[in-house]
Protein backbone atom coordinates (compact mmCIF):
# COMPACT_ATOMS: atom_id res chain seq x y z
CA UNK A 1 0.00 0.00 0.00
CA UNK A 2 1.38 3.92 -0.92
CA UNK A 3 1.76 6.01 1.42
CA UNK A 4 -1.11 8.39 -0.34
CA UNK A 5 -3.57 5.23 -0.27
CA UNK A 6 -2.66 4.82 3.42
CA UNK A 7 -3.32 8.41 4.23
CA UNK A 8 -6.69 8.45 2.22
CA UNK A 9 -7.10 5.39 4.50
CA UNK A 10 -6.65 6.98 7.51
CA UNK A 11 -8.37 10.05 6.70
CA UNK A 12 -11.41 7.94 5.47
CA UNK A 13 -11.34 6.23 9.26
CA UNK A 14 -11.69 9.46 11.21
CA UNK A 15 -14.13 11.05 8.86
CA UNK A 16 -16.15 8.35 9.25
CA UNK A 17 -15.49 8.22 13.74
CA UNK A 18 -16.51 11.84 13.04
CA UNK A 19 -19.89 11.18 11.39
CA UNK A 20 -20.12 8.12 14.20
CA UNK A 21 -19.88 10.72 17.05
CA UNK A 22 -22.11 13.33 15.47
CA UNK A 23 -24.48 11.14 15.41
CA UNK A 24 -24.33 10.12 18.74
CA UNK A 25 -24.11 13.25 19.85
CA UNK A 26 -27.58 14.35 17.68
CA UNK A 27 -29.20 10.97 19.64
CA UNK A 28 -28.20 12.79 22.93
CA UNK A 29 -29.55 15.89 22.05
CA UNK A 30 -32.98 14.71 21.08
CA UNK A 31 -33.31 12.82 24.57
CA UNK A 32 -32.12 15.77 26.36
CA UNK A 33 -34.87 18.03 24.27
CA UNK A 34 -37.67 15.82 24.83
CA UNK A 35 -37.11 15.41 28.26
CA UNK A 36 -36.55 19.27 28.40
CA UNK A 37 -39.52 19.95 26.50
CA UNK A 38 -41.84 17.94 28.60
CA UNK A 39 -40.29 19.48 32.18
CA UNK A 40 -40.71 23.16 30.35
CA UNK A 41 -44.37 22.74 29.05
CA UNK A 42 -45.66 21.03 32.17
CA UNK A 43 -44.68 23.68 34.45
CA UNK A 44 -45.81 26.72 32.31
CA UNK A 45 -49.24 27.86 32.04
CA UNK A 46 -51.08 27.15 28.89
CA UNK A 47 -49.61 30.05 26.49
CA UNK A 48 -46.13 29.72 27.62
CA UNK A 49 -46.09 25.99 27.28
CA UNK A 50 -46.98 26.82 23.79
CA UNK A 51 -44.62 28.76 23.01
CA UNK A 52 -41.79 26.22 24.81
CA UNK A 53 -43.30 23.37 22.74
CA UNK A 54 -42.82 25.21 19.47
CA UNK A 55 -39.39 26.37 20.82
CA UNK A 56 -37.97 22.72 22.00
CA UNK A 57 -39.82 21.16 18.38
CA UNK A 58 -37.92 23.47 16.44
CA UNK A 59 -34.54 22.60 17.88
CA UNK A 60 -35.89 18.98 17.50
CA UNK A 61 -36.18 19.33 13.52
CA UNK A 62 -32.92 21.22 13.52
CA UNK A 63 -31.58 18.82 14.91
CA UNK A 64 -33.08 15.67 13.05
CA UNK A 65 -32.52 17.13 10.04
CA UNK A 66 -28.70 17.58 11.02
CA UNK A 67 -28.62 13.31 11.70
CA UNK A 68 -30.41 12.53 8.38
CA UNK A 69 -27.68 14.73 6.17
CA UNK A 70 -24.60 13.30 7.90
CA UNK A 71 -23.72 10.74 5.30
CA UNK A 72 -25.30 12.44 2.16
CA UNK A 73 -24.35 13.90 -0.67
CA UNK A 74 -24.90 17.45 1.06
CA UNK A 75 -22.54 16.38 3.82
CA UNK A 76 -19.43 18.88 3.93
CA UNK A 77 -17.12 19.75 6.31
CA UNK A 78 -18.60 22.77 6.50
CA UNK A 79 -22.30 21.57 7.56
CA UNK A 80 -21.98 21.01 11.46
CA UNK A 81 -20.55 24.35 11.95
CA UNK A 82 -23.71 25.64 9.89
CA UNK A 83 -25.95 23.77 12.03
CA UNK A 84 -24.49 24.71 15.31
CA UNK A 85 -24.65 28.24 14.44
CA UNK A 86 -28.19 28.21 13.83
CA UNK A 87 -28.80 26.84 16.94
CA UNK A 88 -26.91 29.26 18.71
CA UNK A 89 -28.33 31.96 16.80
CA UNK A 90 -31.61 31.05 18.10
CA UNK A 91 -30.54 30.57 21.29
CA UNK A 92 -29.18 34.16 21.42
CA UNK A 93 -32.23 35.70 19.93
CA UNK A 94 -34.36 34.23 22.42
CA UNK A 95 -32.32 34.86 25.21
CA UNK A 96 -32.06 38.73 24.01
CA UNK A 97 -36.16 39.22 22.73
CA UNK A 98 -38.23 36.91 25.12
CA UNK A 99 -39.55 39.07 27.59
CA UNK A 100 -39.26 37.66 31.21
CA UNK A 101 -42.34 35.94 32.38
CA UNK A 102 -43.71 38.02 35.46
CA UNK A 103 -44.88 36.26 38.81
CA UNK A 104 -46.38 38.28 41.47
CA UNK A 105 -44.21 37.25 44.28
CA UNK A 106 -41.05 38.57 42.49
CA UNK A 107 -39.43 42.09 42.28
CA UNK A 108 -39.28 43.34 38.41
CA UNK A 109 -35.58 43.95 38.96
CA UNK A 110 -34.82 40.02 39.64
CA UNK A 111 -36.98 39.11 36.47
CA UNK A 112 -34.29 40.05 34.13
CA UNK A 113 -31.64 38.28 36.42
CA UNK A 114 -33.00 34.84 37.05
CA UNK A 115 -35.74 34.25 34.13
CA UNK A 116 -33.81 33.20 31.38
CA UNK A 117 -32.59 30.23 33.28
CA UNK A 118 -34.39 27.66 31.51
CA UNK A 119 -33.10 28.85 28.00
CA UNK A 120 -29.44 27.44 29.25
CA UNK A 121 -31.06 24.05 29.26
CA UNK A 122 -31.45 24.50 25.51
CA UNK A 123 -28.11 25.35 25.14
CA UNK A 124 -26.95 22.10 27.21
CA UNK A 125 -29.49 20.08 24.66
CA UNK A 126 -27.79 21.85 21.86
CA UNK A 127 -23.94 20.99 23.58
């Protein structure tokens, strides 16, 4: 065997232990995102949950649709880094537009300190 066949070889072995890990990865994610999503909607009231079901779903697809290209022809090297800054971009723009949620028993002032708590969870799904 060549040395460039070997290479090609060896380069063909971690591409696919790449792929292998994504995937595995993806598997994790959805778990974490449905158990996420069920913890988020049952402790909201009926609009929020809503809103956190549509939220967690949507990160669901992304995701999905991230484990069924992985392998195709529209596989690049370039795709996971696409993927992942969607998610983060969504992340960020709900972090930065969702108003907090206001409970009576609360100051204002702490609503914009502790509210957006549950948003890191996405970001743990999405890690």
């Amino acid at each position: 065997m060549s040395d460039g066949t070997h290479q090609a070889s060896i380069e063909e072995t971690f591409y696919a232990a790449e792929q292998a890990g994504l995937k595995l990865a993806i598997k994790g994610r959805v778990i974490t995102l449905i158990i996420l999503g069920v913890l988020l909607v049952s402790t909201r009231s009926a609009e929020q949950a809503v809103k956190f079901g549509l939220a967690v779903t949507g990160f669901l697809v992304l995701g999905l649709c991230h484990f069924y290209v992985i392998g195709t022809v529209w596989d690049k090297r370039w795709t996971k880094y696409l993927f992942l800054s969607v998610d983060i971009l969504l992340l960020s723009l709900a972090v930065a537009v969702v108003p907090p949620e206001a409970r009576a028993s609360v100051p204002q002032i702490f609503m914009f300190k502790f509210d957006v708590y549950p948003y890191y969870f996405l970001i743990l799904g999405v890690a």
